[in-house]
C-alpha atoms as a PDB file:
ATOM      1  CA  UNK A   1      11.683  -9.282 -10.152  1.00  0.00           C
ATOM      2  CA  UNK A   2      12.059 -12.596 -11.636  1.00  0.00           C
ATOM      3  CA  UNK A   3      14.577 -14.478  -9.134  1.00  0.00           C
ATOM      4  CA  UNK A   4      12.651 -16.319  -6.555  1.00  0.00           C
ATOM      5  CA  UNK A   5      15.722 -17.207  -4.200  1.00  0.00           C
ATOM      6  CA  UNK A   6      18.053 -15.891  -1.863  1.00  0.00           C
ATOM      7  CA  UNK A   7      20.721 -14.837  -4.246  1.00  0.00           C
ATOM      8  CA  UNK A   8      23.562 -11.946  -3.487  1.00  0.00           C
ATOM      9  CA  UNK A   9      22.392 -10.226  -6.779  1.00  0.00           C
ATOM     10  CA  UNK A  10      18.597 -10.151  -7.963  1.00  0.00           C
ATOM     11  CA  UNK A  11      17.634 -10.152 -11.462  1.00  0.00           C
ATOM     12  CA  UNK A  12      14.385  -7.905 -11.999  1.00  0.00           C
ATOM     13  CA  UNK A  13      12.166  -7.997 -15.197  1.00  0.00           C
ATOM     14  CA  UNK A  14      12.058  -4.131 -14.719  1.00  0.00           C
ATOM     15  CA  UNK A  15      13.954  -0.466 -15.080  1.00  0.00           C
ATOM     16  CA  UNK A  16      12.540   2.470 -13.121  1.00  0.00           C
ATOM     17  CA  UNK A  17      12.664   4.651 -15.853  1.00  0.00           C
ATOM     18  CA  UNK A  18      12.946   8.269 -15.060  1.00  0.00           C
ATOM     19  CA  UNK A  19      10.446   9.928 -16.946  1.00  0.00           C
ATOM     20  CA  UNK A  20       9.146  13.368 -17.097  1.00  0.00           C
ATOM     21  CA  UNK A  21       6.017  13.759 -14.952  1.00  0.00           C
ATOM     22  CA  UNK A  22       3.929  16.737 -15.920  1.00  0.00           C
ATOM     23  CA  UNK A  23       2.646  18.982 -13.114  1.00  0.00           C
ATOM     24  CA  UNK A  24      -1.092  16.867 -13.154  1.00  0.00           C
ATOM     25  CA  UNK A  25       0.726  13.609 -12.894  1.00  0.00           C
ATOM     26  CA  UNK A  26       2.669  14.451  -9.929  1.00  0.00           C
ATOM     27  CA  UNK A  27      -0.417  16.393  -7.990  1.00  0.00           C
ATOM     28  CA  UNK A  28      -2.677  12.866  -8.881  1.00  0.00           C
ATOM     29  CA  UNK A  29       0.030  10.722  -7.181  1.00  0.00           C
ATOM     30  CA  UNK A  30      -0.002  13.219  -4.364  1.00  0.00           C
ATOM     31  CA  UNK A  31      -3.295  13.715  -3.961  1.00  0.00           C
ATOM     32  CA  UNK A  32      -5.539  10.491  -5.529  1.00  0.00           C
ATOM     33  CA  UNK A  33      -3.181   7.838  -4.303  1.00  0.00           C
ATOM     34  CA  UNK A  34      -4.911   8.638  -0.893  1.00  0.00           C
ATOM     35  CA  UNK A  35      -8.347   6.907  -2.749  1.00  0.00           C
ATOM     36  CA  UNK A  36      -6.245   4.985  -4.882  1.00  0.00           C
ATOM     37  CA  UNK A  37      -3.431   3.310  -3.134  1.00  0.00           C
ATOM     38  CA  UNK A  38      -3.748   0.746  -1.113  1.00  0.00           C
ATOM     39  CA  UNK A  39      -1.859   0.458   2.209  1.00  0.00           C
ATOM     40  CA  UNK A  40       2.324  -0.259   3.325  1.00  0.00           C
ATOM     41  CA  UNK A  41       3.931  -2.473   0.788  1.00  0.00           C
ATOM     42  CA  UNK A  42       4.540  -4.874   4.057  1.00  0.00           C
ATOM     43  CA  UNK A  43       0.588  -4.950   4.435  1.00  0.00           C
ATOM     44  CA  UNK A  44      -1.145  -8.374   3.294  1.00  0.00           C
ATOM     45  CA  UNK A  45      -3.989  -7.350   0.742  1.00  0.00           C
ATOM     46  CA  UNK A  46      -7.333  -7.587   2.045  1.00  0.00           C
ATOM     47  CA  UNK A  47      -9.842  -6.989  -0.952  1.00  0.00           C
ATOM     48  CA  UNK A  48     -12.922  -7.429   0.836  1.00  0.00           C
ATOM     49  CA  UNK A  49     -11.723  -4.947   3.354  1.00  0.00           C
ATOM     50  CA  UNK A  50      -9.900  -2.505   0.832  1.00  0.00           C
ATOM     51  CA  UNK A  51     -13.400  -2.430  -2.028  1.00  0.00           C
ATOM     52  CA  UNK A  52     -16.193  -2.806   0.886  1.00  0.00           C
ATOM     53  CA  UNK A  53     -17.466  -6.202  -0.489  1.00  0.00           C
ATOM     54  CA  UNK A  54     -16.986  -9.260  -1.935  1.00  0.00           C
ATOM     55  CA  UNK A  55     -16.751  -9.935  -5.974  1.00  0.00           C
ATOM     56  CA  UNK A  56     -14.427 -10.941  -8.607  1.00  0.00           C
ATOM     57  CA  UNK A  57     -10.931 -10.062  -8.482  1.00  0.00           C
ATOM     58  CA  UNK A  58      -8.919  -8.925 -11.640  1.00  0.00           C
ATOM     59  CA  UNK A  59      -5.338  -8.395 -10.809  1.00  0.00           C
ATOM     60  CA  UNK A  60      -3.280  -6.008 -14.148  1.00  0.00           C
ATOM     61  CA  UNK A  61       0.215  -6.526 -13.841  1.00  0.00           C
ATOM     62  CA  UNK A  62       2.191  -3.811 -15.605  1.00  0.00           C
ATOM     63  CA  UNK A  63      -1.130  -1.436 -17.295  1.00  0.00           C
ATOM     64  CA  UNK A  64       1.115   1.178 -18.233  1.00  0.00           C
ATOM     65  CA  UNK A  65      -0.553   4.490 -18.755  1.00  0.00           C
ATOM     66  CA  UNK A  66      -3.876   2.710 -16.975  1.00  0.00           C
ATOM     67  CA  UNK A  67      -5.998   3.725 -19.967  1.00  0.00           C
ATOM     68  CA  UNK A  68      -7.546  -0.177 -20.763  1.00  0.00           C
ATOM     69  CA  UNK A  69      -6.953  -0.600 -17.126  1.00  0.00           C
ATOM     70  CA  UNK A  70      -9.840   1.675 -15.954  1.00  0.00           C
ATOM     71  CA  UNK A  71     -12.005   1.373 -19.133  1.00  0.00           C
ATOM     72  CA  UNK A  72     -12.438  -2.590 -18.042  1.00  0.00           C
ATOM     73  CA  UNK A  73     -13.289  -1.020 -14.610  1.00  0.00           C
ATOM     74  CA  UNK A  74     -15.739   1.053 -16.123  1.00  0.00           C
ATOM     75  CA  UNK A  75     -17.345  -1.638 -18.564  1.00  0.00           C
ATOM     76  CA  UNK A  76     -17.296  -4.216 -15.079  1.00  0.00           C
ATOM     77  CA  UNK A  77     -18.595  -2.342 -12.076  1.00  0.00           C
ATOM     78  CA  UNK A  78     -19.379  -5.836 -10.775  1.00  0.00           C
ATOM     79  CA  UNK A  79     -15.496  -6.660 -10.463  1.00  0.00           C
ATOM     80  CA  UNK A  80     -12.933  -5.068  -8.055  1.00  0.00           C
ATOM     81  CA  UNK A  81      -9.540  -4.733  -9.901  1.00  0.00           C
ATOM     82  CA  UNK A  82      -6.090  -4.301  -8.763  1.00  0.00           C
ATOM     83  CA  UNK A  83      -3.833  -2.503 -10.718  1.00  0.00           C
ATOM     84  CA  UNK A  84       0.639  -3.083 -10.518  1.00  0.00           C
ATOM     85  CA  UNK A  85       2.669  -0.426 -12.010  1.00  0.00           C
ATOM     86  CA  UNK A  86       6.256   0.971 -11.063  1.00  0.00           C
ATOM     87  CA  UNK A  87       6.335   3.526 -13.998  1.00  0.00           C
ATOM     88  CA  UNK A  88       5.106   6.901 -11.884  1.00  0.00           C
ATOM     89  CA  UNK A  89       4.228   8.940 -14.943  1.00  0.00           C
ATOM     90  CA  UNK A  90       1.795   6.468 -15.984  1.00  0.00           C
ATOM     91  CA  UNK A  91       0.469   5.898 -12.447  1.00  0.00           C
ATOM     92  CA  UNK A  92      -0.381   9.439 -12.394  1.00  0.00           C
ATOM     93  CA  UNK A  93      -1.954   9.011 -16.128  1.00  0.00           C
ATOM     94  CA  UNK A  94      -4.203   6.019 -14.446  1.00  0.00           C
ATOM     95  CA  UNK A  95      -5.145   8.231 -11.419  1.00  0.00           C
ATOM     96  CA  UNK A  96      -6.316  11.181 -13.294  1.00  0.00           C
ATOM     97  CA  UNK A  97      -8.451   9.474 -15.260  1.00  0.00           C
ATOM     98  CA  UNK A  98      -9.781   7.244 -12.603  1.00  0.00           C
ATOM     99  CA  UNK A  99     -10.585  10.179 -10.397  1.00  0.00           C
ATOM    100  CA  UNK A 100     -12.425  11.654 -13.757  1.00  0.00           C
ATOM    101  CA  UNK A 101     -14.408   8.301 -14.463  1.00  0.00           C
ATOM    102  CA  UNK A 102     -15.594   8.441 -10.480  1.00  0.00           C
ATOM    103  CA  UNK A 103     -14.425   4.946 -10.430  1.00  0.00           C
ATOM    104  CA  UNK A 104     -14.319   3.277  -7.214  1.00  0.00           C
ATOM    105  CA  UNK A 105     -13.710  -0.769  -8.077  1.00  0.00           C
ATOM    106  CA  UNK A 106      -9.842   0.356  -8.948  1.00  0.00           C
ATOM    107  CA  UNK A 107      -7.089   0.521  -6.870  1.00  0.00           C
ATOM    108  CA  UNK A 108      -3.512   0.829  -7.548  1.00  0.00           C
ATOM    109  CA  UNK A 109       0.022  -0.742  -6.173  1.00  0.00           C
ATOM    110  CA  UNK A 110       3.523   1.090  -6.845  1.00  0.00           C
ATOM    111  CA  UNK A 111       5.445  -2.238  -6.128  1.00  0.00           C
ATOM    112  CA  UNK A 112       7.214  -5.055  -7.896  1.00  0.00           C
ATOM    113  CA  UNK A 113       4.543  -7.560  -9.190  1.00  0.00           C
ATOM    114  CA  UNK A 114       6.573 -10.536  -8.095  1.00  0.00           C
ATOM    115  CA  UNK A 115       6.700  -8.702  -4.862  1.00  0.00           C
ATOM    116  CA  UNK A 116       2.942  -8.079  -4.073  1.00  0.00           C
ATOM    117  CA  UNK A 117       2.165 -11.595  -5.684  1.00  0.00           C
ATOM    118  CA  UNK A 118       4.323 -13.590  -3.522  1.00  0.00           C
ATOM    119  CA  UNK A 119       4.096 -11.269   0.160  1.00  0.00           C
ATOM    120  CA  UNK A 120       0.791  -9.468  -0.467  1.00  0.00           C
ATOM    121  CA  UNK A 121      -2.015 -12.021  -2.250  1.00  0.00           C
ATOM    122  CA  UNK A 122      -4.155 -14.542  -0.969  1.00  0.00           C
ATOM    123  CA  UNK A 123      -3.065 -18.019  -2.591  1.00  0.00           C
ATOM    124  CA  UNK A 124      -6.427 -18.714  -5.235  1.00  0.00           C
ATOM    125  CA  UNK A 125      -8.097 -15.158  -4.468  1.00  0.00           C
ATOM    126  CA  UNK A 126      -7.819 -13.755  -7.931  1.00  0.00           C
ATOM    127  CA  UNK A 127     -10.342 -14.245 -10.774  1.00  0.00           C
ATOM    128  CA  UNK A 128      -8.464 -12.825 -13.803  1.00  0.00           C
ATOM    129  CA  UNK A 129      -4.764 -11.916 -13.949  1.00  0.00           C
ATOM    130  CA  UNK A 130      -3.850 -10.072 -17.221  1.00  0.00           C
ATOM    131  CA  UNK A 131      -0.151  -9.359 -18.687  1.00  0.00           C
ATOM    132  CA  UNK A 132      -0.576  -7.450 -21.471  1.00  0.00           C
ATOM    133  CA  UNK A 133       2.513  -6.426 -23.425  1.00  0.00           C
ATOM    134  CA  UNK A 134       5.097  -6.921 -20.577  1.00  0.00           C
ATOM    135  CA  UNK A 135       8.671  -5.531 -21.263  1.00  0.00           C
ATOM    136  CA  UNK A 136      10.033  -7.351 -24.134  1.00  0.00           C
ATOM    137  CA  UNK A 137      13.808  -7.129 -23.153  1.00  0.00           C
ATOM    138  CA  UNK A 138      14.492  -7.560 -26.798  1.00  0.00           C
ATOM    139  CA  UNK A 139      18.391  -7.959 -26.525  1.00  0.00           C
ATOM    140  CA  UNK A 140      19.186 -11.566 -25.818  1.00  0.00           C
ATOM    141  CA  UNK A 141      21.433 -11.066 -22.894  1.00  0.00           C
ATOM    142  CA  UNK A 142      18.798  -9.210 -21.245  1.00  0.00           C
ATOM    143  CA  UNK A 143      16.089 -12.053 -22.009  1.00  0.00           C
ATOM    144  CA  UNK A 144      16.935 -13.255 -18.257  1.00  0.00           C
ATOM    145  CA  UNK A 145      14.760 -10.255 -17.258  1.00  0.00           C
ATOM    146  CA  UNK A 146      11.877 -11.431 -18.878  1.00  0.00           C
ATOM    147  CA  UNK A 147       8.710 -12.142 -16.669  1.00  0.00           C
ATOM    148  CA  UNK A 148       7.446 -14.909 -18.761  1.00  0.00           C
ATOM    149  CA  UNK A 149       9.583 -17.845 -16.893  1.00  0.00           C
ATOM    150  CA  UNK A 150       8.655 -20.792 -14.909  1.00  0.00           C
ATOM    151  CA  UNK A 151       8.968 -19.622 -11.356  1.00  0.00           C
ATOM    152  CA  UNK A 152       6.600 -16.652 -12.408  1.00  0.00           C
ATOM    153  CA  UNK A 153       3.826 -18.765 -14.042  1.00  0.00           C
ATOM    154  CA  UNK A 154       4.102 -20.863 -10.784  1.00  0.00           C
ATOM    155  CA  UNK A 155       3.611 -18.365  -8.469  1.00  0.00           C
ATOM    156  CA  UNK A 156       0.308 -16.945 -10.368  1.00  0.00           C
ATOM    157  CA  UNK A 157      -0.724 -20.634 -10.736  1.00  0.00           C
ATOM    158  CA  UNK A 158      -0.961 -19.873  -6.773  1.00  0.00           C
ATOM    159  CA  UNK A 159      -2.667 -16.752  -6.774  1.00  0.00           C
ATOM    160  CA  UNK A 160      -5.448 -17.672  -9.291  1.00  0.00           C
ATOM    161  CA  UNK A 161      -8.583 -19.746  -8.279  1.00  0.00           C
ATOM    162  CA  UNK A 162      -9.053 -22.810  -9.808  1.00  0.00           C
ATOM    163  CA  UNK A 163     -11.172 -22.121 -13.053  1.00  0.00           C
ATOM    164  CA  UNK A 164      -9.317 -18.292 -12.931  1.00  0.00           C
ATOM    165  CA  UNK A 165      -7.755 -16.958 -16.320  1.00  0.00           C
ATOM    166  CA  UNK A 166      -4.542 -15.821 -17.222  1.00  0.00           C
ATOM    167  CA  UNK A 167      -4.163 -13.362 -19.984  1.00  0.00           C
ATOM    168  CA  UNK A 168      -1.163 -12.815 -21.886  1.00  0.00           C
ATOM    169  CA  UNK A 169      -0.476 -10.654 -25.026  1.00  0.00           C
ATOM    170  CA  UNK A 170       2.933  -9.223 -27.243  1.00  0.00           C
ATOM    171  CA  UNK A 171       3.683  -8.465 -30.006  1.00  0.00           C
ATOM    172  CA  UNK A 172       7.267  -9.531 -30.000  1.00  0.00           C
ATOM    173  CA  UNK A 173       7.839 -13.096 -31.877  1.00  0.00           C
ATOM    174  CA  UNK A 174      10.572 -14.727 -30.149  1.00  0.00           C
ATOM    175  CA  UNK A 175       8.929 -13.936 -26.871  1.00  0.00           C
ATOM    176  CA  UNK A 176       5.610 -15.389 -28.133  1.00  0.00           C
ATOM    177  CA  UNK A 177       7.981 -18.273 -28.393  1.00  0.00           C
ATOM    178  CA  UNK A 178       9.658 -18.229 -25.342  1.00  0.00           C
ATOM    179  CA  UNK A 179       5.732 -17.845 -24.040  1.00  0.00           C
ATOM    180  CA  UNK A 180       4.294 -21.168 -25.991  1.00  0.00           C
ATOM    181  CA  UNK A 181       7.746 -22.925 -24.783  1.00  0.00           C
ATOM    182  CA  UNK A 182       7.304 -21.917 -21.238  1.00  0.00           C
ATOM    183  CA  UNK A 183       3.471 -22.541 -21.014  1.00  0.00           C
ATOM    184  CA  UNK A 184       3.377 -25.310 -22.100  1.00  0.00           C
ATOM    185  CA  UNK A 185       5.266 -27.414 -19.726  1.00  0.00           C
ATOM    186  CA  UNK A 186       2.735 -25.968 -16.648  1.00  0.00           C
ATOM    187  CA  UNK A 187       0.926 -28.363 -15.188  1.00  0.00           C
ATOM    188  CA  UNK A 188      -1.001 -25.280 -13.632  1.00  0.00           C
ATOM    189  CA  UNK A 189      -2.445 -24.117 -16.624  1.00  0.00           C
ATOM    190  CA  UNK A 190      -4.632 -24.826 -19.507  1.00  0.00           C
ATOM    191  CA  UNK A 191      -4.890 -23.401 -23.114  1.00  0.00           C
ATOM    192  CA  UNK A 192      -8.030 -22.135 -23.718  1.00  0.00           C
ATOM    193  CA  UNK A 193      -7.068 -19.664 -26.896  1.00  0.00           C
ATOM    194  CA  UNK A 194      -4.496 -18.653 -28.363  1.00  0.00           C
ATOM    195  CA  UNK A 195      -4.708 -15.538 -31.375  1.00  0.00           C
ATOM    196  CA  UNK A 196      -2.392 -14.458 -33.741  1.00  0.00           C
ATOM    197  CA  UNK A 197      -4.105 -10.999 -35.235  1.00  0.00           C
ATOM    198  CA  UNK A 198      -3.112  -7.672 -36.270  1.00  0.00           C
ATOM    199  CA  UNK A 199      -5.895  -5.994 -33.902  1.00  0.00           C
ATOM    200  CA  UNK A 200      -8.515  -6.497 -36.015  1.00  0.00           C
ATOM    201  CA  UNK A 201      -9.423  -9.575 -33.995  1.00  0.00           C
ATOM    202  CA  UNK A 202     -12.396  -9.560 -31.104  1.00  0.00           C
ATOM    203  CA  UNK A 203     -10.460 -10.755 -28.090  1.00  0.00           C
ATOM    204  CA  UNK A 204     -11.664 -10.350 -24.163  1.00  0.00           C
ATOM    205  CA  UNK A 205      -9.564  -7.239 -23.457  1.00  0.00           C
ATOM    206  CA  UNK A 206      -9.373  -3.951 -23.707  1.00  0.00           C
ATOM    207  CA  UNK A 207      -6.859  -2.453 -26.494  1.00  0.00           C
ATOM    208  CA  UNK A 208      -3.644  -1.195 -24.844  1.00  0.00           C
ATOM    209  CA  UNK A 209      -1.301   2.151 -25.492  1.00  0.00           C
ATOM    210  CA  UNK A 210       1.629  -0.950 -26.534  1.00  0.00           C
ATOM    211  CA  UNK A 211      -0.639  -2.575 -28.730  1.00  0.00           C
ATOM    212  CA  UNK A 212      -1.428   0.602 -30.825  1.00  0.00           C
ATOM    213  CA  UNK A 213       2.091   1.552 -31.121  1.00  0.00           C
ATOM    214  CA  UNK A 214       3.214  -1.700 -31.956  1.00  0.00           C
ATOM    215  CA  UNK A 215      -0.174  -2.162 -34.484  1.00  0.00           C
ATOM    216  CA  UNK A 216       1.092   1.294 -36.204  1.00  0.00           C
ATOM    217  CA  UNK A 217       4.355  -0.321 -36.749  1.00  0.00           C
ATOM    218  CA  UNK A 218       3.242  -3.103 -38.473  1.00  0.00           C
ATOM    219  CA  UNK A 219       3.962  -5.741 -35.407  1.00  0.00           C
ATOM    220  CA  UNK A 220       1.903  -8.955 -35.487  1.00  0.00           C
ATOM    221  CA  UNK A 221      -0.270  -9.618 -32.033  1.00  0.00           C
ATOM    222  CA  UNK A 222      -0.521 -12.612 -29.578  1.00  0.00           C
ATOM    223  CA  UNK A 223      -2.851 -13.464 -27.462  1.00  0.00           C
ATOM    224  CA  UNK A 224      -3.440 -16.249 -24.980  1.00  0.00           C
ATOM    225  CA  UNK A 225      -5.787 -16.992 -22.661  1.00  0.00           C
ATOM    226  CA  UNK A 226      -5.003 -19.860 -20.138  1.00  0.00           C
ATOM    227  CA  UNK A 227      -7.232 -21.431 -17.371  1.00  0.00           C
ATOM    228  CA  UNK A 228      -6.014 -22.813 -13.766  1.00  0.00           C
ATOM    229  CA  UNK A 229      -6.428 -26.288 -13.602  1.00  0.00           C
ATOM    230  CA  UNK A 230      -8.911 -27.611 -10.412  1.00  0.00           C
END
């Protein structure tokens, strides 16, 4: 969701698409989101509470089929991560192989991000924030559904602590554009890096399912990585 106001008709930066869940997908959701999940979507988040202690917060807006998502679990025991996905098929993807890494610093929401940023997070209790490959919307009438926008990057200005990082990759150009544009007139945020590769680039992230595809297509990558300002 990407309109902030009370308006008759909201504009939201996502589709539930419909599809097919295999048998092991739909049995994870069913039976992991119990270790998983995290409580009502009306429920304030509390992360101390919800991991048993208190560390680093990394909050993964969109991680598709959770692959990266719970390798950087794996590689950071040390961190507690928070994982925001509507798509159910990969959900059940993240939760299968979650349950088979014996991870326990992961959970997962099945909400809106702008939702569970703006009624469910702390103002300056996250760490990290990544957004890694978020929908496109590559048809220019639909670009009003992109997350990249001001009131967006304003309301994670909130969420992040001061010193936090915000880390942002595509591989489409025009939104790279619409990225630099809208980036750089925050007064939230400082650039720390910013990478133009084709993935043969070290960068602080794990390699997504998107990037791959996109790689094997010949697509160029971006990466940023921004800092909240004290």
């Amino acid at each position: 969701m990407i309109s902030f106001g009370r308006t008759p008709r909201t504009v939201r930066s996502f589709v539930r698409r419909t599809g097919r869940m295999t048998g092991s997908q739909q049995r994870a959701i069913r039976d992991l989101l119990s270790t998983y999940g995290v409580g009502p979507k009306e429920e304030p988040l509390d992360f101390d509470n919800i991991f048993g202690r208190q560390a680093d917060r990394v909050l993964d807006i969109g991680f598709g089929n959770g692959e990266a998502l719970v390798c950087a679990a794996q590689q950071h025991p040390e961190q507690d991560f928070l994982g925001v996905e509507v798509h159910e098929p990969g959900v059940g993807h993240c939760l299968l192989i979650a349950s088979k890494a014996g991870i326990s610093n992961l959970r997962i929401v099945i909400q809106d991000a702008v939702e569970v940023l703006r009624e469910r997070i702390s103002d300056e209790s996250i760490t990290r924030m990544n957004l890694l490959f978020p929908d496109p919307w590559p048809k220019k009438r639909h670009h009003k559904r992109r997350l990249l926008r001001t009131p967006f990057v304003d309301l994670v200005g909130e969420k992040l602590r001061p010193g936090g990082s915000l880390h942002i990759a595509t591989d489409w150009a025009n939104y790279a554009e619409q990225i630099d544009a809208v980036m750089s007139e925050s007064d939230v945020f400082e650039l720390e890096e910013r990478t133009e590769h084709c993935g043969d680039r070290p960068i602080d992230r794990q390699t997504t399912k998107f990037e791959s595809r996109g790689i094997a297509k010949g697509h160029q990558i971006w990466d940023w990585k921004f800092i909240r300002s004290p």
